[in-house]
Protein backbone atom coordinates (compact mmCIF):
# COMPACT_ATOMS: atom_id res chain seq x y z
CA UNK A 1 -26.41 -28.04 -11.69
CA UNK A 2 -25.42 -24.05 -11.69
CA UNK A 3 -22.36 -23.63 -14.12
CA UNK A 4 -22.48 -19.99 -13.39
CA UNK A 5 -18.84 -19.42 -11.50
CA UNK A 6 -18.70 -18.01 -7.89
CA UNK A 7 -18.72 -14.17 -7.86
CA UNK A 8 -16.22 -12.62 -5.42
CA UNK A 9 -15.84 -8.81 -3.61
CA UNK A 10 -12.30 -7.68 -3.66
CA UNK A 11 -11.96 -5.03 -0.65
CA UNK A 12 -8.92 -3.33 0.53
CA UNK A 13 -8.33 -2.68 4.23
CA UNK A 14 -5.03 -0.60 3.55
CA UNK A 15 -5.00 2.62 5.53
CA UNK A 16 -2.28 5.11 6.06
CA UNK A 17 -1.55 4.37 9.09
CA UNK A 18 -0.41 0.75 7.92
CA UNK A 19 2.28 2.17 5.83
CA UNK A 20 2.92 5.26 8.44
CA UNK A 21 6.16 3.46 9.68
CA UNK A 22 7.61 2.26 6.36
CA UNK A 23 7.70 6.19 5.47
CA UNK A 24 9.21 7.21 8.82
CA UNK A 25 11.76 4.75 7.88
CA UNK A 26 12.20 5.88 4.25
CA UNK A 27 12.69 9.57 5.59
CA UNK A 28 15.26 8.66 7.74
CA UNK A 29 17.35 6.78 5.08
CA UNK A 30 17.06 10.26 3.29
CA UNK A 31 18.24 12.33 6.36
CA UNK A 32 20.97 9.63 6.89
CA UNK A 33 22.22 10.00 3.22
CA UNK A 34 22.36 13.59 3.23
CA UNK A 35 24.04 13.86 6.17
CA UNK A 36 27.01 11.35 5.03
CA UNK A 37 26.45 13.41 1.68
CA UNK A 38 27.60 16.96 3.59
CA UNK A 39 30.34 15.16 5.97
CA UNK A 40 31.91 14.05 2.36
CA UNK A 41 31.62 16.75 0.79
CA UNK A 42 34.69 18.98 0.19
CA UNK A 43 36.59 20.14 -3.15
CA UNK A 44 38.23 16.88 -3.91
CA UNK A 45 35.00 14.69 -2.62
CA UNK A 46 32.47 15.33 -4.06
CA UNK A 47 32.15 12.93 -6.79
CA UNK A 48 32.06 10.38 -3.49
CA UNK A 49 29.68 11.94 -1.92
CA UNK A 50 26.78 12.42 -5.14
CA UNK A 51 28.09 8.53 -5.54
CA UNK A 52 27.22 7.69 -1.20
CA UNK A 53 23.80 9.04 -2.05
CA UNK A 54 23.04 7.12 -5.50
CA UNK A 55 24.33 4.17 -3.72
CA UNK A 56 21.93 4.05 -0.49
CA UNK A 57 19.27 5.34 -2.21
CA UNK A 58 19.21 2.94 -5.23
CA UNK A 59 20.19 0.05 -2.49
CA UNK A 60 17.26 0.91 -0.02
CA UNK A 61 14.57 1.20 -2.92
CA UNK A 62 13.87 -2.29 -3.20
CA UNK A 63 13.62 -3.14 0.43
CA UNK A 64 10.87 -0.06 0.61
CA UNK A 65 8.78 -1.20 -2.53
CA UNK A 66 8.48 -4.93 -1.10
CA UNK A 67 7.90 -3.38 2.14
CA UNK A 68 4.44 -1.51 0.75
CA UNK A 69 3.91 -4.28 -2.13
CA UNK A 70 3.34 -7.04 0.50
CA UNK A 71 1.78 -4.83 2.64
CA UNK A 72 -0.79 -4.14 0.28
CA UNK A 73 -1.56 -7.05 -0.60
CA UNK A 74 -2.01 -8.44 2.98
CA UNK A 75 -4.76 -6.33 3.20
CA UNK A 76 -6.71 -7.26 0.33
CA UNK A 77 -9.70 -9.42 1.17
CA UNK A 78 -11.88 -11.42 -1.15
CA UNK A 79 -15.45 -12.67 -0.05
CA UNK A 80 -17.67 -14.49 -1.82
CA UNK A 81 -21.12 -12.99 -2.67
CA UNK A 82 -24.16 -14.20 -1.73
CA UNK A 83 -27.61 -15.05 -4.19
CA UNK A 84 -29.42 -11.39 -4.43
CA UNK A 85 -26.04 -9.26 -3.21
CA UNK A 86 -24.71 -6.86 -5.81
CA UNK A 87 -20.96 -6.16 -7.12
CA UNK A 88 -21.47 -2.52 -7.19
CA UNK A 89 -18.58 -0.53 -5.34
CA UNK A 90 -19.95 0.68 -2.31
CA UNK A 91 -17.80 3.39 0.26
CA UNK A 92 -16.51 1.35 3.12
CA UNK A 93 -17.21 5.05 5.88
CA UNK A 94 -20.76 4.30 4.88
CA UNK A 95 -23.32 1.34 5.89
CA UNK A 96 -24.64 -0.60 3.26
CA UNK A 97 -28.39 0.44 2.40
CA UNK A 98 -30.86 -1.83 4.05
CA UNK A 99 -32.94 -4.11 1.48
CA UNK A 100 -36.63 -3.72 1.78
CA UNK A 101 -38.70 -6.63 1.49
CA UNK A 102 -42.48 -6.53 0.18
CA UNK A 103 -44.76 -9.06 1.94
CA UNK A 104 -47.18 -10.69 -1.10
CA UNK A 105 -51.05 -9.62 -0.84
């Protein structure tokens, strides 16, 4: 009987592209806040409109950060190694080196 544990590979799939709409989103938030920001913004406003901006930005935040934090970790993938296979870290735009086997004399 092998006590020797199961060894795993932890990959992660996450590309840019799979949090390209959560930072569209985020921009606009901005755009929207500075534009309420400017249409408040006069002599006697102003503490309203620095407080319009704190407000949606420290409101929106936490949606955003559990918007990437569960997207990351959707895309992290653990597969068990096989006898012989490695842990190193290997680049996923590359193919894995082929293994060459010697045949006994």
């Amino acid at each position: 009987m092998d006590n020797e544990p199961q060894k795993y590979r932890m990959s992660c799939t996450l590309t840019f592209g799979d949090i390209y709409g959560q930072i569209i989103v985020w921009l606009i938030v901005i755009f929207i806040s500075l534009a309420s920001t400017l249409a408040l913004w006069s002599s006697t406003r102003q503490i309203y409109a620095l407080a319009t901006v704190g407000l949606i930005l420290v409101l929106s935040l936490p949606f955003l950060l559990f918007a990437f934090v569960t997207t990351l970790l959707n895309h992290i993938e653990f597969s068990p190694i096989g006898e012989g296979e490695t842990t190193e870290t290997r680049d996923a735009t590359r193919p894995a080196p082929e293994k060459s086997v010697q045949q006994p004399a």
